[in-house]
PDB file of N, CA and C in Angstrom:
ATOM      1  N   UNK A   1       0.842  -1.168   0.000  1.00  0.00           N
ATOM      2  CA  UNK A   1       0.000   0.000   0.000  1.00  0.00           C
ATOM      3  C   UNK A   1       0.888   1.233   0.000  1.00  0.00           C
ATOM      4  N   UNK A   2       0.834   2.312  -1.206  1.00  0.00           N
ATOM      5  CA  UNK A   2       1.411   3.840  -0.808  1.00  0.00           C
ATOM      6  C   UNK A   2       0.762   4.002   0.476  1.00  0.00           C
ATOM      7  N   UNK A   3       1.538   5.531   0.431  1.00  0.00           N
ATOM      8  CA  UNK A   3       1.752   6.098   1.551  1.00  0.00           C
ATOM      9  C   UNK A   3       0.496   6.948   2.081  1.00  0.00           C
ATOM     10  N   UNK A   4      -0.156   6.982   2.911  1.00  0.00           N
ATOM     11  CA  UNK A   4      -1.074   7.634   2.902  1.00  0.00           C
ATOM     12  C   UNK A   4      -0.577   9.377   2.765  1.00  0.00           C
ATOM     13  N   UNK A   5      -1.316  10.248   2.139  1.00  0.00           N
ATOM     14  CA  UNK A   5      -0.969  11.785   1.359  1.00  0.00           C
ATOM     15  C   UNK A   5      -2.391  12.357   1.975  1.00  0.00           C
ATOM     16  N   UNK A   6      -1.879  13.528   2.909  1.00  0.00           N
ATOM     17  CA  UNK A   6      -2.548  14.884   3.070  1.00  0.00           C
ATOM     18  C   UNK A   6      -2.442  16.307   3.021  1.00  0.00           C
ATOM     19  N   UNK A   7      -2.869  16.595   2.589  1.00  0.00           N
ATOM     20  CA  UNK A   7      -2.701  18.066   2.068  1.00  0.00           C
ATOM     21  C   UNK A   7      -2.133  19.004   3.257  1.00  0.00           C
ATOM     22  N   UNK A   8      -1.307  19.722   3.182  1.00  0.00           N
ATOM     23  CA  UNK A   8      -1.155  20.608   4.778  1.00  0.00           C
ATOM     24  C   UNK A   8      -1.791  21.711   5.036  1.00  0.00           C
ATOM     25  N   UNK A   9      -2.982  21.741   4.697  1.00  0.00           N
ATOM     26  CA  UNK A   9      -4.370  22.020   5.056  1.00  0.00           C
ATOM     27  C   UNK A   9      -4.840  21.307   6.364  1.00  0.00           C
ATOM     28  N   UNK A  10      -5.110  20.220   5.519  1.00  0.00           N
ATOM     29  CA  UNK A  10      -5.519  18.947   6.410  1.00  0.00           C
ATOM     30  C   UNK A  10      -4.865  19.035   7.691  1.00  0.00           C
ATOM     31  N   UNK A  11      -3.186  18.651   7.827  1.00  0.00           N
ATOM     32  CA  UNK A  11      -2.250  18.516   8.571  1.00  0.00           C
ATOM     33  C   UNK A  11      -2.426  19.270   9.752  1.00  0.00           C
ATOM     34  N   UNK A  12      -2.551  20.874   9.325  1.00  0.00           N
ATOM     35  CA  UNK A  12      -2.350  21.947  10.106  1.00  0.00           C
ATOM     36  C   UNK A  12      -4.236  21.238  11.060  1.00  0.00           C
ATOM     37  N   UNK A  13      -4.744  21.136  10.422  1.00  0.00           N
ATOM     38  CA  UNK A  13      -6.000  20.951  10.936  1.00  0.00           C
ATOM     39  C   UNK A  13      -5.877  20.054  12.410  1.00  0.00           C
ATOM     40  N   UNK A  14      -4.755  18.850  11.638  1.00  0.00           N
ATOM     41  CA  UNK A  14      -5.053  17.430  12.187  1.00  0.00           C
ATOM     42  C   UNK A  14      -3.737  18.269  13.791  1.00  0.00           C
ATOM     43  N   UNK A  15      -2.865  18.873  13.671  1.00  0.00           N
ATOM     44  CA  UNK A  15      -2.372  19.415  14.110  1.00  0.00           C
ATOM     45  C   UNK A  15      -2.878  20.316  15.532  1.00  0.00           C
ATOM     46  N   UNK A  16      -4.137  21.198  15.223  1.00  0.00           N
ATOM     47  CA  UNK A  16      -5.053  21.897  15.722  1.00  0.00           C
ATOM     48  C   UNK A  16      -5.423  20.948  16.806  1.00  0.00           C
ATOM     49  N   UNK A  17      -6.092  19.971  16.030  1.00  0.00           N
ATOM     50  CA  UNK A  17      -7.162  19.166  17.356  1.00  0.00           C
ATOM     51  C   UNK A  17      -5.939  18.531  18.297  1.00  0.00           C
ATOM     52  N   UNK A  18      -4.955  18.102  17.909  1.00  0.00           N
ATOM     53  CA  UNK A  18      -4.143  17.607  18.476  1.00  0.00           C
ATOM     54  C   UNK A  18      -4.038  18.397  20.046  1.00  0.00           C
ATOM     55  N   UNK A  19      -3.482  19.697  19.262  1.00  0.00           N
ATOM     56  CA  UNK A  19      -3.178  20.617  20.505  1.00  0.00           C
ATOM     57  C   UNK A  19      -4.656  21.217  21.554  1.00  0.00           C
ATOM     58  N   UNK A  20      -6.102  20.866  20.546  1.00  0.00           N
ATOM     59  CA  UNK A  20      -6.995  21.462  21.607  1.00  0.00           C
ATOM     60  C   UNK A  20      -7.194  20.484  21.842  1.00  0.00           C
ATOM     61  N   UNK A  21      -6.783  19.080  21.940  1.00  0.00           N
ATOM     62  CA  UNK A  21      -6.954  17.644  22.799  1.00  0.00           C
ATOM     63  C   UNK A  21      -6.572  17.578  23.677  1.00  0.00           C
ATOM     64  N   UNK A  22      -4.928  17.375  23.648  1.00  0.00           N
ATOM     65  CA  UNK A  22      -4.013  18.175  24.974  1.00  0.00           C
ATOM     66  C   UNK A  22      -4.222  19.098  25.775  1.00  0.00           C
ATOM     67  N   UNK A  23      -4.921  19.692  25.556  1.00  0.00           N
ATOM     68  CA  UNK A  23      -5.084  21.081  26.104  1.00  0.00           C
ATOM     69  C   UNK A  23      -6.846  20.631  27.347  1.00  0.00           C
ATOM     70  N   UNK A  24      -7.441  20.226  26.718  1.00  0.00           N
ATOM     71  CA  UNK A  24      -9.300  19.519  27.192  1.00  0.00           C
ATOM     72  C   UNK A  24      -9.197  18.859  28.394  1.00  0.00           C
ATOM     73  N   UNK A  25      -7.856  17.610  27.502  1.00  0.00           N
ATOM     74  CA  UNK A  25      -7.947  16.483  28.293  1.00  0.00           C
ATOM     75  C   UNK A  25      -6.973  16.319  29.156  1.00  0.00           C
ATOM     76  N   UNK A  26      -5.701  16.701  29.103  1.00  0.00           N
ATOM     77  CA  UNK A  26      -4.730  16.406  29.643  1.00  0.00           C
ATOM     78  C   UNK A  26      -4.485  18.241  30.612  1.00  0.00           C
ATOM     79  N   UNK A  27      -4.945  19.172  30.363  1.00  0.00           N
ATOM     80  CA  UNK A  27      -4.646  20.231  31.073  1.00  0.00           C
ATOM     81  C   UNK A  27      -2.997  20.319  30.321  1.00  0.00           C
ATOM     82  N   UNK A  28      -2.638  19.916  29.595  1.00  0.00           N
ATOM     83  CA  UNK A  28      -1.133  20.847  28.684  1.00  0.00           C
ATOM     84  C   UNK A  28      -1.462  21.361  27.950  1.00  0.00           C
ATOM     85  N   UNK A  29      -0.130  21.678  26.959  1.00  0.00           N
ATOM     86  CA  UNK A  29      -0.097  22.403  25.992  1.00  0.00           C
ATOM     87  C   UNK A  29       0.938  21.899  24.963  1.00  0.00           C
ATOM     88  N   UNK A  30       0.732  21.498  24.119  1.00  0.00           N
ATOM     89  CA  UNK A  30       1.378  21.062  23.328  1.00  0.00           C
ATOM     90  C   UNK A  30       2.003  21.623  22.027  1.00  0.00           C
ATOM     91  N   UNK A  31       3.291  21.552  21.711  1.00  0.00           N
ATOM     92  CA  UNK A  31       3.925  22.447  20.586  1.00  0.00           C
ATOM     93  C   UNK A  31       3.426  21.675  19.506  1.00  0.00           C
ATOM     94  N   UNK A  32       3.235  22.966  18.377  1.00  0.00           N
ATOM     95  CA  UNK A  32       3.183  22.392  17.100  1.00  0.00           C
ATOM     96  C   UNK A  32       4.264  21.375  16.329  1.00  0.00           C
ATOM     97  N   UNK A  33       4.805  21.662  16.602  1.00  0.00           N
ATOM     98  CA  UNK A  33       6.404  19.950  16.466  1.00  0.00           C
ATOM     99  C   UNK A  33       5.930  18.678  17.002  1.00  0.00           C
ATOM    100  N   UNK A  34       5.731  18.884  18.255  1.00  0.00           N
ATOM    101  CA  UNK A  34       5.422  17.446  18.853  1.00  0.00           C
ATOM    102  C   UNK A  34       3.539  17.344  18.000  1.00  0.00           C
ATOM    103  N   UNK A  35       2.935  18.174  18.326  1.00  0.00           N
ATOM    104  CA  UNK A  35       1.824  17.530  17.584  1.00  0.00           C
ATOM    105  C   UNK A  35       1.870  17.008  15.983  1.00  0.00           C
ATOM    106  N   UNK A  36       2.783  17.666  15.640  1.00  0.00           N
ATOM    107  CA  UNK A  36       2.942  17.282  13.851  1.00  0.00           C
ATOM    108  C   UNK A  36       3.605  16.350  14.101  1.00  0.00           C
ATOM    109  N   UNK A  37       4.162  15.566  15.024  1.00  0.00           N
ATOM    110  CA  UNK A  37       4.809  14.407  15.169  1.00  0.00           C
ATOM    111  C   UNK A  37       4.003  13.151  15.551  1.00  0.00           C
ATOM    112  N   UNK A  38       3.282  13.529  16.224  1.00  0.00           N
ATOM    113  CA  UNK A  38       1.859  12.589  16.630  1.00  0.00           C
ATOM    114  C   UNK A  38       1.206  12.921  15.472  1.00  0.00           C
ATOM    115  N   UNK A  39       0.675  13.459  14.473  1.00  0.00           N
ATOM    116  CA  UNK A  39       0.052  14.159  13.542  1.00  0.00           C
ATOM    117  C   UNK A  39       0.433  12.642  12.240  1.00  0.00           C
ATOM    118  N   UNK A  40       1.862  12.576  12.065  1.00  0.00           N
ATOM    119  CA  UNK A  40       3.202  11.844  11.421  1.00  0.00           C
ATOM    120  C   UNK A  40       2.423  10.567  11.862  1.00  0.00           C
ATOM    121  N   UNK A  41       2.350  10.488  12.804  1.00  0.00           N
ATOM    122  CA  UNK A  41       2.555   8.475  13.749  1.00  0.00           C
ATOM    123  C   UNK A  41       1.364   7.932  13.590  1.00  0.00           C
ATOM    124  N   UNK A  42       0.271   9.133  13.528  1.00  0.00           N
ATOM    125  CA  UNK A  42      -1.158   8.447  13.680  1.00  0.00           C
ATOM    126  C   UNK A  42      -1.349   8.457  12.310  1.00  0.00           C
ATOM    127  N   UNK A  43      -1.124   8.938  11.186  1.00  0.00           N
ATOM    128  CA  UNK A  43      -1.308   8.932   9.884  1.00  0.00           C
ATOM    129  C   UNK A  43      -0.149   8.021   9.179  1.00  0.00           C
ATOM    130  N   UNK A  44       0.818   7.645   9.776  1.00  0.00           N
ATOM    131  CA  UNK A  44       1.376   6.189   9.368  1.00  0.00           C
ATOM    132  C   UNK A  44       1.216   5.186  10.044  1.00  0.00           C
ATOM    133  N   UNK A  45       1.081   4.854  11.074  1.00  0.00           N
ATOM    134  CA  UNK A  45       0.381   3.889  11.651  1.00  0.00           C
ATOM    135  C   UNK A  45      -1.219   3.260  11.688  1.00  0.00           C
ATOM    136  N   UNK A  46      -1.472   4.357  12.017  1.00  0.00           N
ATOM    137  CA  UNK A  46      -2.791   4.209  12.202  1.00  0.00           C
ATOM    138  C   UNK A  46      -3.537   4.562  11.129  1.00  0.00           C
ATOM    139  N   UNK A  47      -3.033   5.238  10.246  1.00  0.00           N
ATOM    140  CA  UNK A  47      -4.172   5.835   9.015  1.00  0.00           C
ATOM    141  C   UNK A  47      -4.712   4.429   8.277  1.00  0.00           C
ATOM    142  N   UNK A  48      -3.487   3.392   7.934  1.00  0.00           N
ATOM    143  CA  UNK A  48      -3.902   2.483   7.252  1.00  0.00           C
ATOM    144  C   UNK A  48      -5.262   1.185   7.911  1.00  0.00           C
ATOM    145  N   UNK A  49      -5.007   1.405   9.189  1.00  0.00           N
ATOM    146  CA  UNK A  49      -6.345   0.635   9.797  1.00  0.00           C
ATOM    147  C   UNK A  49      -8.029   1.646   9.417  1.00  0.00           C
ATOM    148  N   UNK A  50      -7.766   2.638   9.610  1.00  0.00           N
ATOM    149  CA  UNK A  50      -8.773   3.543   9.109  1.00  0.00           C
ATOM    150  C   UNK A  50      -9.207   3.258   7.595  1.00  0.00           C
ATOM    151  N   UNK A  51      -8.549   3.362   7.086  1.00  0.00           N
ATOM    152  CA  UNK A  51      -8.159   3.328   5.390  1.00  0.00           C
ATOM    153  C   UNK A  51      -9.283   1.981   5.153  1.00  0.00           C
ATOM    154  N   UNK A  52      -8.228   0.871   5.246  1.00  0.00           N
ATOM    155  CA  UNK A  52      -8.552  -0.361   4.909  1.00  0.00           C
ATOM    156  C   UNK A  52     -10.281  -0.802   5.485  1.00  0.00           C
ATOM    157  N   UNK A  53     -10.378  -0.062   7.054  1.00  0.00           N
ATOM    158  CA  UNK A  53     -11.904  -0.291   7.280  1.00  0.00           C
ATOM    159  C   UNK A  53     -12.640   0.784   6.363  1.00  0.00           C
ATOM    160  N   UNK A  54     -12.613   1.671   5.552  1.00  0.00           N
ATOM    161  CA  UNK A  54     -13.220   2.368   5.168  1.00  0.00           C
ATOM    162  C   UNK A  54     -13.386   1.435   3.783  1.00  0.00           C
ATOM    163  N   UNK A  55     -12.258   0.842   3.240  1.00  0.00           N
ATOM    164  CA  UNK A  55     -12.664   0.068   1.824  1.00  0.00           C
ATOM    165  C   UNK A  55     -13.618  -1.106   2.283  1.00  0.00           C
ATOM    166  N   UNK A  56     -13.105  -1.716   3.854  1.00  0.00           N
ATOM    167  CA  UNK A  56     -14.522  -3.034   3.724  1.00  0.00           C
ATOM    168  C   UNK A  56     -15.435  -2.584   3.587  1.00  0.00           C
ATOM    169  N   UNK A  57     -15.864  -1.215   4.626  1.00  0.00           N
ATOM    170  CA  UNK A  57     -17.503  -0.953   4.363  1.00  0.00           C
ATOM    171  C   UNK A  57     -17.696  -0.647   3.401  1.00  0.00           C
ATOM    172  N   UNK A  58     -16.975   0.267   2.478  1.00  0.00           N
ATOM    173  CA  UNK A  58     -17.412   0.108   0.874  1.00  0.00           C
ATOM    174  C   UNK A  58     -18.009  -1.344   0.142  1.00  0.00           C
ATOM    175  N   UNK A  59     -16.943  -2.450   0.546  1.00  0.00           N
ATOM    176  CA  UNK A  59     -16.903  -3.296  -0.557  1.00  0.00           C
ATOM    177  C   UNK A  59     -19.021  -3.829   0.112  1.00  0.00           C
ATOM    178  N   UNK A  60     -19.064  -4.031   1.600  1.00  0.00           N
ATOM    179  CA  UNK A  60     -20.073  -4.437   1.983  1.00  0.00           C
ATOM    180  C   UNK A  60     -21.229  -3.416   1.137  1.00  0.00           C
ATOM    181  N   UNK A  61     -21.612  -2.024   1.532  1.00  0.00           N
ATOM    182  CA  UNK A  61     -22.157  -1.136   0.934  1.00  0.00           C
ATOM    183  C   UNK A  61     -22.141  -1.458  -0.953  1.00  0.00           C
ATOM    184  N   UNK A  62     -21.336  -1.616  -1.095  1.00  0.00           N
ATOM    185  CA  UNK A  62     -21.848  -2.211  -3.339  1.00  0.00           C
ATOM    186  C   UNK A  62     -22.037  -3.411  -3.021  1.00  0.00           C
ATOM    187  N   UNK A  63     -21.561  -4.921  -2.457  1.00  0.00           N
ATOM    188  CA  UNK A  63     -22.346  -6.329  -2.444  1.00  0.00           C
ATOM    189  C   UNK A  63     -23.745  -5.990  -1.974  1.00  0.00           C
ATOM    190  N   UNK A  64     -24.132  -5.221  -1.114  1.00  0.00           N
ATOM    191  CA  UNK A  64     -25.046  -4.859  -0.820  1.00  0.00           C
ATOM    192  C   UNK A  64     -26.561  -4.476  -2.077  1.00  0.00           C
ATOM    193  N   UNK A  65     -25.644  -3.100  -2.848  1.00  0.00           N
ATOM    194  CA  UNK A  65     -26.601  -2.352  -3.383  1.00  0.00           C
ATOM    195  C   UNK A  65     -26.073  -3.093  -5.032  1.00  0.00           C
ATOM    196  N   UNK A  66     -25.333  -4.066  -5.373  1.00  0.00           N
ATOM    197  CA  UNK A  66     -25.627  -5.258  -6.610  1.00  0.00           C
ATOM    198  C   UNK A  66     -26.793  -6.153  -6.112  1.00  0.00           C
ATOM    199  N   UNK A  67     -26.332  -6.654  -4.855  1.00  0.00           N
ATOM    200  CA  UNK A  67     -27.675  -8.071  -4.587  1.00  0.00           C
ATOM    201  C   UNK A  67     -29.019  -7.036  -4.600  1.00  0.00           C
ATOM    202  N   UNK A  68     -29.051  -6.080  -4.162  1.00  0.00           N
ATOM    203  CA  UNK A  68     -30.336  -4.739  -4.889  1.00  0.00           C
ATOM    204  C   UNK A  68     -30.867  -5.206  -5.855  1.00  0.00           C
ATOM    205  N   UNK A  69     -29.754  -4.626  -6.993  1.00  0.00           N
ATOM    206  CA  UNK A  69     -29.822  -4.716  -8.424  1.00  0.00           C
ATOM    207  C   UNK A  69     -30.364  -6.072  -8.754  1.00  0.00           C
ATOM    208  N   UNK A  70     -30.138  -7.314  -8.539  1.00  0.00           N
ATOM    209  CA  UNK A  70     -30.263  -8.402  -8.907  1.00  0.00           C
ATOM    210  C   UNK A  70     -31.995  -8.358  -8.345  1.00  0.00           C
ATOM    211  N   UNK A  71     -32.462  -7.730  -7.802  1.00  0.00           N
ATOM    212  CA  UNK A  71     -34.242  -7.956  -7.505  1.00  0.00           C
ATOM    213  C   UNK A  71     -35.038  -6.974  -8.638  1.00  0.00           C
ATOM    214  N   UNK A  72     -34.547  -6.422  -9.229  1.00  0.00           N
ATOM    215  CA  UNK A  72     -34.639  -5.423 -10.451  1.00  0.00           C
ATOM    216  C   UNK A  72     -35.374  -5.974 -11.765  1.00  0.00           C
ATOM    217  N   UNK A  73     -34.522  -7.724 -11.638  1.00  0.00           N
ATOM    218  CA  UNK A  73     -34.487  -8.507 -12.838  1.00  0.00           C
ATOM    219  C   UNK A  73     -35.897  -9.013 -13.388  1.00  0.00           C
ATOM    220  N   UNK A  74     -36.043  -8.619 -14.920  1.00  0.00           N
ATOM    221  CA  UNK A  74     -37.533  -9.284 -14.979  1.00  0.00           C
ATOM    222  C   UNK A  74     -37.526 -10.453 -15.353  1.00  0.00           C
ATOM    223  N   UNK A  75     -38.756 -11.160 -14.998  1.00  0.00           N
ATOM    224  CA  UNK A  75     -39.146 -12.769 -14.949  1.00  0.00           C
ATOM    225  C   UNK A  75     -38.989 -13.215 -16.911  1.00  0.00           C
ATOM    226  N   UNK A  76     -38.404 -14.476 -16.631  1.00  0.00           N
ATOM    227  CA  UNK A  76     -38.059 -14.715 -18.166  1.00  0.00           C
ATOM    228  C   UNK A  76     -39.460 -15.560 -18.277  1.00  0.00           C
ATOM    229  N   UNK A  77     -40.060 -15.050 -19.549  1.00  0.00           N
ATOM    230  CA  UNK A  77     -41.174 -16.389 -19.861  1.00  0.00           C
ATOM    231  C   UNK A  77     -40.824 -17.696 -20.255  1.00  0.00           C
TER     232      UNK A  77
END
């Protein structure tokens, strides 16, 4: 599998919650370095478990809406 790719849009975003997470839950404060580093770990590690569950429910969601399709079919004389 490539690499998972986000825009640094995204990043800065994923970055953000990071630091107002730290900040909620833990009472710190966290630098933008260390969060773009956790930012790094959870989007190579972890992105691909995300990823890959997002293609099963796809693949379930179309077996799904083909076996649909297949009630569609008209009766052969």
């Amino acid at each position: 599998m490539s690499k998972i790719k986000i825009s640094k849009e995204v990043k800065a975003e994923f970055i953000k919650e990071i630091q107002s997470y730290f900040l909620k839950q833990q009472g710190e404060e966290i630098g933008t370095l260390a969060a773009g580093f956790l930012a790094d770990f959870i989007i190579e590690k972890l992105g691909p478990f995300f990823y890959n569950q997002g293609i099963k429910d796809a693949c379930v969601f179309m077996t799904e809406k083909v076996e649909d399709m297949y009630g569609l079919e008209k009766k052969e004389r």
